[in-house]
N, C-alpha and C. Protein backbone atom coordinates (compact mmCIF):
# COMPACT_ATOMS: atom_id res chain seq x y z
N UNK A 1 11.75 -7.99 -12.15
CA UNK A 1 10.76 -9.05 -12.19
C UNK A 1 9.38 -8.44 -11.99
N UNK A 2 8.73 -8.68 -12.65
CA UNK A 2 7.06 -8.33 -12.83
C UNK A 2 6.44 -8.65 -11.34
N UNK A 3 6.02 -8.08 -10.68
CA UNK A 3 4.94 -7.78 -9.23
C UNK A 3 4.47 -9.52 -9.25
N UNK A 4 3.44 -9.61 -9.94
CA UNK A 4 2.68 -10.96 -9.89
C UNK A 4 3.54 -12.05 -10.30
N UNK A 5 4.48 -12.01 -10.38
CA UNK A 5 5.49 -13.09 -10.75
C UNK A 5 6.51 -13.11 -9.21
N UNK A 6 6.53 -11.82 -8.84
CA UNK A 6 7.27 -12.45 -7.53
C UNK A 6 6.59 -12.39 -6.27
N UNK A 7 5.12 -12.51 -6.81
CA UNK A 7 4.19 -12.92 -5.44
C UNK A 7 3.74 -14.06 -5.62
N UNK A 8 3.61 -14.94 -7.07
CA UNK A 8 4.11 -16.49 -7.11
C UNK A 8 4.96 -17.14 -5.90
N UNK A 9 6.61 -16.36 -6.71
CA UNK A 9 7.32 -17.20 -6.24
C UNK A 9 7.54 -17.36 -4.80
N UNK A 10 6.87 -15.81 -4.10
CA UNK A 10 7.24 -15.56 -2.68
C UNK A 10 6.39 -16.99 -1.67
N UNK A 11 5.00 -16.53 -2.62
CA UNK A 11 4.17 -18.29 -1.97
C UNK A 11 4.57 -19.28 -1.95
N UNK A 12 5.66 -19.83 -2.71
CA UNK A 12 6.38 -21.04 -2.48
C UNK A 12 5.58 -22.20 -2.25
N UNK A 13 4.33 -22.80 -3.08
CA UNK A 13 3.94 -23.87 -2.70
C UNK A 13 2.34 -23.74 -1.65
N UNK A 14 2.75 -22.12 -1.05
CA UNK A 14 1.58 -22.09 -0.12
C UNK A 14 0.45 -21.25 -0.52
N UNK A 15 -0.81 -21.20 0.22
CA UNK A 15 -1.98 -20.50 -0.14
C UNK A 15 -1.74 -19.15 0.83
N UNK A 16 -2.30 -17.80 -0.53
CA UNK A 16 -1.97 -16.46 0.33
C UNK A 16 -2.71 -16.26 1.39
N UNK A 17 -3.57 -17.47 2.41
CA UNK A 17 -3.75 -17.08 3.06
C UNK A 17 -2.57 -17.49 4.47
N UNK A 18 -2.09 -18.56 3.94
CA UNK A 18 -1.20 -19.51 5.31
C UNK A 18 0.28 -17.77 4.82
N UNK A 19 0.40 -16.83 4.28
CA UNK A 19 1.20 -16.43 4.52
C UNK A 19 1.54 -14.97 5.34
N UNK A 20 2.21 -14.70 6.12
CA UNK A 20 1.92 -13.80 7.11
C UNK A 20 3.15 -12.66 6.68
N UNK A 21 4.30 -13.14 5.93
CA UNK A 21 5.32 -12.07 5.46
C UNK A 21 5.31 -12.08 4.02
N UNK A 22 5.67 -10.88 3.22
CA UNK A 22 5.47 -10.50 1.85
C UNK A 22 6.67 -9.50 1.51
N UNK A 23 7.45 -10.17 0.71
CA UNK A 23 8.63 -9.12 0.37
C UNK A 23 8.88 -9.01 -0.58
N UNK A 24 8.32 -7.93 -1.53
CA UNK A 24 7.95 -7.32 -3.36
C UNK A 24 9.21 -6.27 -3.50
N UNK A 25 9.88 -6.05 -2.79
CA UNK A 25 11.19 -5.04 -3.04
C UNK A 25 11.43 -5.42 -4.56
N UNK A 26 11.60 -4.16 -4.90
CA UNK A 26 12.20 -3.96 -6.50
C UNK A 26 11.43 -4.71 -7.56
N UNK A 27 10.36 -5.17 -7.15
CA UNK A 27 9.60 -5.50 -8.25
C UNK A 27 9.18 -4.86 -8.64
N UNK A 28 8.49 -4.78 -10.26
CA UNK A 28 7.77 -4.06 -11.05
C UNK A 28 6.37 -3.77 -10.98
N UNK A 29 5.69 -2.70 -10.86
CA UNK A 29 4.98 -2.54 -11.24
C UNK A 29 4.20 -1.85 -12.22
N UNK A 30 3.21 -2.50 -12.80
CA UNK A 30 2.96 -2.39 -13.99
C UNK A 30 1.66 -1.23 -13.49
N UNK A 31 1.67 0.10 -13.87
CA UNK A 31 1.10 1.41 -13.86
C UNK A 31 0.91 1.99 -13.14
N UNK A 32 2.08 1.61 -12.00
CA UNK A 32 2.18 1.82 -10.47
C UNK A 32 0.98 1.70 -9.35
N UNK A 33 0.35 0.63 -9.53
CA UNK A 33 -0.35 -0.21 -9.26
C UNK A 33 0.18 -1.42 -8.72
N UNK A 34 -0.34 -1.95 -7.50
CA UNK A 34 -0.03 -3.11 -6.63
C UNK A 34 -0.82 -4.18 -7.35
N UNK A 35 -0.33 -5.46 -7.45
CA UNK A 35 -0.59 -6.65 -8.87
C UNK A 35 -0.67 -7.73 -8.32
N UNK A 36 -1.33 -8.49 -8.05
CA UNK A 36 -1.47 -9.84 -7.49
C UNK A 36 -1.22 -10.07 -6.02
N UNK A 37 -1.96 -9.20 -5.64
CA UNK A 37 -2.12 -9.19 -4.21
C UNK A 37 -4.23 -9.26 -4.14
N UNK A 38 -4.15 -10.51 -3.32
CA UNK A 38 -5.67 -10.39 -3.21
C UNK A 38 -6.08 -10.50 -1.76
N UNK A 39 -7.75 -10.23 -1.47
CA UNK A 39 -8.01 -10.50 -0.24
C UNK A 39 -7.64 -11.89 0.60
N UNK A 40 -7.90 -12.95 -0.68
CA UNK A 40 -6.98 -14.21 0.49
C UNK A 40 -6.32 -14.20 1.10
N UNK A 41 -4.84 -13.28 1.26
CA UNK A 41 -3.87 -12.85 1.82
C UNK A 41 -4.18 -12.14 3.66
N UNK A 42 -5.16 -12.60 3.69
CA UNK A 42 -5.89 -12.41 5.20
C UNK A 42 -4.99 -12.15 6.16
N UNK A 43 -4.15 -12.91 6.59
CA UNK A 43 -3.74 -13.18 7.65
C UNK A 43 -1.46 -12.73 7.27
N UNK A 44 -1.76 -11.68 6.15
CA UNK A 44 -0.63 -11.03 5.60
C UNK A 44 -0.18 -9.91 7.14
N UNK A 45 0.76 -9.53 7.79
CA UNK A 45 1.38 -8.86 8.88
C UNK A 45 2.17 -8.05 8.12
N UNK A 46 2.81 -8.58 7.19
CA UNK A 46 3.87 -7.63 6.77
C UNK A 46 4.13 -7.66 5.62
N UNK A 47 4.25 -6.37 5.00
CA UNK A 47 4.61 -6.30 3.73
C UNK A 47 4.80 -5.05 3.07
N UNK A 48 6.88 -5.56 2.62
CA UNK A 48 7.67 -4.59 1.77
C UNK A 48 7.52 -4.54 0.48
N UNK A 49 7.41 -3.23 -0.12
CA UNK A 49 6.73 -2.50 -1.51
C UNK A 49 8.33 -1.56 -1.87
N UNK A 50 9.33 -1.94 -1.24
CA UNK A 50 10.47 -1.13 -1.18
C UNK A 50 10.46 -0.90 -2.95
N UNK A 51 10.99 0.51 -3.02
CA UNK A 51 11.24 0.40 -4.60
C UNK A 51 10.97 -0.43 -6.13
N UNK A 52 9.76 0.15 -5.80
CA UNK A 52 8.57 -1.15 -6.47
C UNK A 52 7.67 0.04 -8.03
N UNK A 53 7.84 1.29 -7.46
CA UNK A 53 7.02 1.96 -8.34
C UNK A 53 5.53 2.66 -8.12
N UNK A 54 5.23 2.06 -6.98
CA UNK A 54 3.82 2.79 -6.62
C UNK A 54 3.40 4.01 -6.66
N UNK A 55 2.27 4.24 -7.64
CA UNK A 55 1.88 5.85 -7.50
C UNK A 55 0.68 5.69 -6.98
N UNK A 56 -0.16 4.23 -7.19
CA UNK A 56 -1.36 4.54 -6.58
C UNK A 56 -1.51 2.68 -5.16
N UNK A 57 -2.12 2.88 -4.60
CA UNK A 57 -2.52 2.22 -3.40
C UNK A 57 -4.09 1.32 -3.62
N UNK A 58 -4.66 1.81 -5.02
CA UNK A 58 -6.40 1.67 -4.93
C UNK A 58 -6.56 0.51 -5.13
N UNK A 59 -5.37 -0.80 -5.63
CA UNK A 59 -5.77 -1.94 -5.48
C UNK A 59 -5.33 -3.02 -4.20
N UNK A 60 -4.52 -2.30 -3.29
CA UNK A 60 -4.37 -2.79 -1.61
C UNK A 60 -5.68 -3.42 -1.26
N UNK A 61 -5.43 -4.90 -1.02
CA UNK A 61 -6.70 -5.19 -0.84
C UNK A 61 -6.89 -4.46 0.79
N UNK A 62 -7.85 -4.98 1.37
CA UNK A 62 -8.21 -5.05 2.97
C UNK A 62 -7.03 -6.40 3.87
N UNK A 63 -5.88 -5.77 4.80
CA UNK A 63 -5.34 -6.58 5.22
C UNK A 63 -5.43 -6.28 6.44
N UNK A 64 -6.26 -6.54 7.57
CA UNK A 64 -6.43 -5.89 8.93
C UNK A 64 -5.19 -6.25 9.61
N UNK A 65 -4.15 -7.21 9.49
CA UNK A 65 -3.56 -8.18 9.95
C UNK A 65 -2.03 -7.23 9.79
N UNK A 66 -2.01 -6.63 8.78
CA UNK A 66 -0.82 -5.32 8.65
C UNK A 66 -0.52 -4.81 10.32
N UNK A 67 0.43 -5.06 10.74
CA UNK A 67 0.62 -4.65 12.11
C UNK A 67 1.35 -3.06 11.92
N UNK A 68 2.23 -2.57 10.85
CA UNK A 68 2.53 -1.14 10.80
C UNK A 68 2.95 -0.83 9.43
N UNK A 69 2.88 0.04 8.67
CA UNK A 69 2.30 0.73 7.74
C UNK A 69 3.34 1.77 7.54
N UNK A 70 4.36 1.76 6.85
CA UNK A 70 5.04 2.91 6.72
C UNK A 70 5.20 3.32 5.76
N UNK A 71 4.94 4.37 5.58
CA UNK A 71 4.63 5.44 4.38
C UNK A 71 5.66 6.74 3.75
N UNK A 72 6.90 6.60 4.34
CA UNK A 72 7.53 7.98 4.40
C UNK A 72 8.02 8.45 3.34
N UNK A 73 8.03 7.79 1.83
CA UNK A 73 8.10 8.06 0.67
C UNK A 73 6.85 8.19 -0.27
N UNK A 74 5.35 8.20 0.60
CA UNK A 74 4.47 8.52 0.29
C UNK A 74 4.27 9.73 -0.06
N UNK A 75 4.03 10.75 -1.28
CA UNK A 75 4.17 12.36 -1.75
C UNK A 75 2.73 12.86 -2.20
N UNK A 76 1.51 11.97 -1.95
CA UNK A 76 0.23 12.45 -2.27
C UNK A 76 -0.35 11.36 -2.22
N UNK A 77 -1.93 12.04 -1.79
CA UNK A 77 -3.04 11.03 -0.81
C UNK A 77 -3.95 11.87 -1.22
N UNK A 78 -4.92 10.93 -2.40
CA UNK A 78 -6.01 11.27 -2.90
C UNK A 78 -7.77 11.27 -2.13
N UNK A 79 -8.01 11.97 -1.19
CA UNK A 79 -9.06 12.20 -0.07
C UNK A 79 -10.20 12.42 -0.74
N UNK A 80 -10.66 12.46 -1.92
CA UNK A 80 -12.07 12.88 -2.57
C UNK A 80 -12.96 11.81 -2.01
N UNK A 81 -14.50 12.16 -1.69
CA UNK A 81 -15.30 11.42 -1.48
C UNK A 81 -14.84 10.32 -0.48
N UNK A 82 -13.88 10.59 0.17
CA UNK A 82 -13.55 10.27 1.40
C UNK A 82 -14.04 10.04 2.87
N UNK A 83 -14.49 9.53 3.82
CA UNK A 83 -15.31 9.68 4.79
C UNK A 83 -14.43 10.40 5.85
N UNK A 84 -13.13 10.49 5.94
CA UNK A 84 -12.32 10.99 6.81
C UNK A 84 -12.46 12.65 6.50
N UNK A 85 -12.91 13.10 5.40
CA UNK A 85 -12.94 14.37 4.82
C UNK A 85 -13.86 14.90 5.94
N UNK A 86 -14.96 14.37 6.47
CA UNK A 86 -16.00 15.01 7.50
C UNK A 86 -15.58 15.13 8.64
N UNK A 87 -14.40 14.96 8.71
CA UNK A 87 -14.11 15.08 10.37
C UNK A 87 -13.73 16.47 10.50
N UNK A 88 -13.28 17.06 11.64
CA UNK A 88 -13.00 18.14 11.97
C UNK A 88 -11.68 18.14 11.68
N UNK A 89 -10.79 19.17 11.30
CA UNK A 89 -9.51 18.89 11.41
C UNK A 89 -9.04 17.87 10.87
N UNK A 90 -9.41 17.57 9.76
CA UNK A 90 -8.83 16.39 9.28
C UNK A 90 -7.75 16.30 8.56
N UNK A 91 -7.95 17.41 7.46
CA UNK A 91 -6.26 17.96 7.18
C UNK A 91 -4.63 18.18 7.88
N UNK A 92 -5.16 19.16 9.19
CA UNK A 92 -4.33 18.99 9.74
C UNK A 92 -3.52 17.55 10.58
N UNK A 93 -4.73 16.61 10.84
CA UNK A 93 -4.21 15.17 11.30
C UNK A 93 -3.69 14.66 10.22
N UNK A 94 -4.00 14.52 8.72
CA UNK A 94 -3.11 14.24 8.19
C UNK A 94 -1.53 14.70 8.21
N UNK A 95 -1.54 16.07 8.00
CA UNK A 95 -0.21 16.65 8.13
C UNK A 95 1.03 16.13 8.99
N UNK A 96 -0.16 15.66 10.06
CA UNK A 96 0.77 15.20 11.38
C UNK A 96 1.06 13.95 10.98
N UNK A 97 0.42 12.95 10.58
CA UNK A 97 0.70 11.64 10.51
C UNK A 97 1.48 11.83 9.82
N UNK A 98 1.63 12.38 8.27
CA UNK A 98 2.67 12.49 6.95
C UNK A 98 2.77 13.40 6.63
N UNK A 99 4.37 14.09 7.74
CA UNK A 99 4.76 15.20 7.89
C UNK A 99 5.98 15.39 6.46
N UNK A 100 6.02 14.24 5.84
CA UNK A 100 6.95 14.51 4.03
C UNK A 100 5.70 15.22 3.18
N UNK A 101 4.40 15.15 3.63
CA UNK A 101 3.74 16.02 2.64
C UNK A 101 3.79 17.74 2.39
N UNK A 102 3.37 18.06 1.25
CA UNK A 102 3.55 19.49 1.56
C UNK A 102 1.98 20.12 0.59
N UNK A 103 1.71 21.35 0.98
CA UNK A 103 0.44 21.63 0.18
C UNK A 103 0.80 22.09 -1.04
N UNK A 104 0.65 21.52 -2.03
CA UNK A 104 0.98 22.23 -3.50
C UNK A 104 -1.30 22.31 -4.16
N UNK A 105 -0.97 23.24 -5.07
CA UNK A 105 -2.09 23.98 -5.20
C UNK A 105 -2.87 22.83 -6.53
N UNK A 106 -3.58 23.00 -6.56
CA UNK A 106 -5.08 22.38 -7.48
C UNK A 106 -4.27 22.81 -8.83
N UNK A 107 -5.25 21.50 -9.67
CA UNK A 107 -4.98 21.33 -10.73
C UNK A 107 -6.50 22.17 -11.21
C-alpha cells in the first residue's frame, strides 16, 4: 500500500494533529522518501517506518513530540552544511550514537 494512502487510513476520521501514534510498517515508499506526513502531525509521539523503504529522512517534518527515535537499520547520514559539523568531535559522537555505521571512503 502506497505511504500516503496508509496515513489516510491510519487517521481514521481524525486531524493529524489529534493523533499521537503512527504505524506505516510495510508501506511503500515512493523514492524512499517519507509521503504524507506533515507538520500538523504536532503532537505525533510515535512512529513506525518498519520496512517501508527509506533511503532518505529530508522530508520528516519537525515532530518535537517523538519521545524515541530508533535508528538501527540506519547505514548513512548525510552531515554536509550541517551545524553539528562545528562541534568538536562530532564524528566521533556520531559513531557512538550509531555504532551500525562504518567509514566507507568518498565518492
Amino acid at each position: 500500500m502506497e505511504m500516503g494512502r496508509r496515513i489516510h487510513l491510519e487517521l481514521w476520521n481524525r486531524t493529524p494533529s489529534d493523533v499521537k501514534e503512527l504505524v506505516l510498517d510495510n508501506s511503500r515508499s515512493n523514492e524512499g522518501k517519507l509521503e504524507g506526513l506533515t507538520d500538523e502531525s504536532e503532537e505525533l509521539e510515535f512512529l513506525s517506518t518498519i520496512n517501508v523503504g527509506l533511503t532518505s529522512i529530508a522530508n520528516l517534518p519537525k515532530l518535537n513530540k517523538l519521545k524515541k527515535k530508533k535508528l538501527e537499520n540506519l547505514k548513512s547520514l548525510d552531515l554536509f552544511n550541517c551545524e553539528v559539523t562545528n562541534l568538536n568531535d562530532y564524528r566521533e559522537n556520531v559513531f557512538k550514537l550509531l555504532p551500525q555505521f562504518t567509514l566507507s571512503p568518498r565518492l
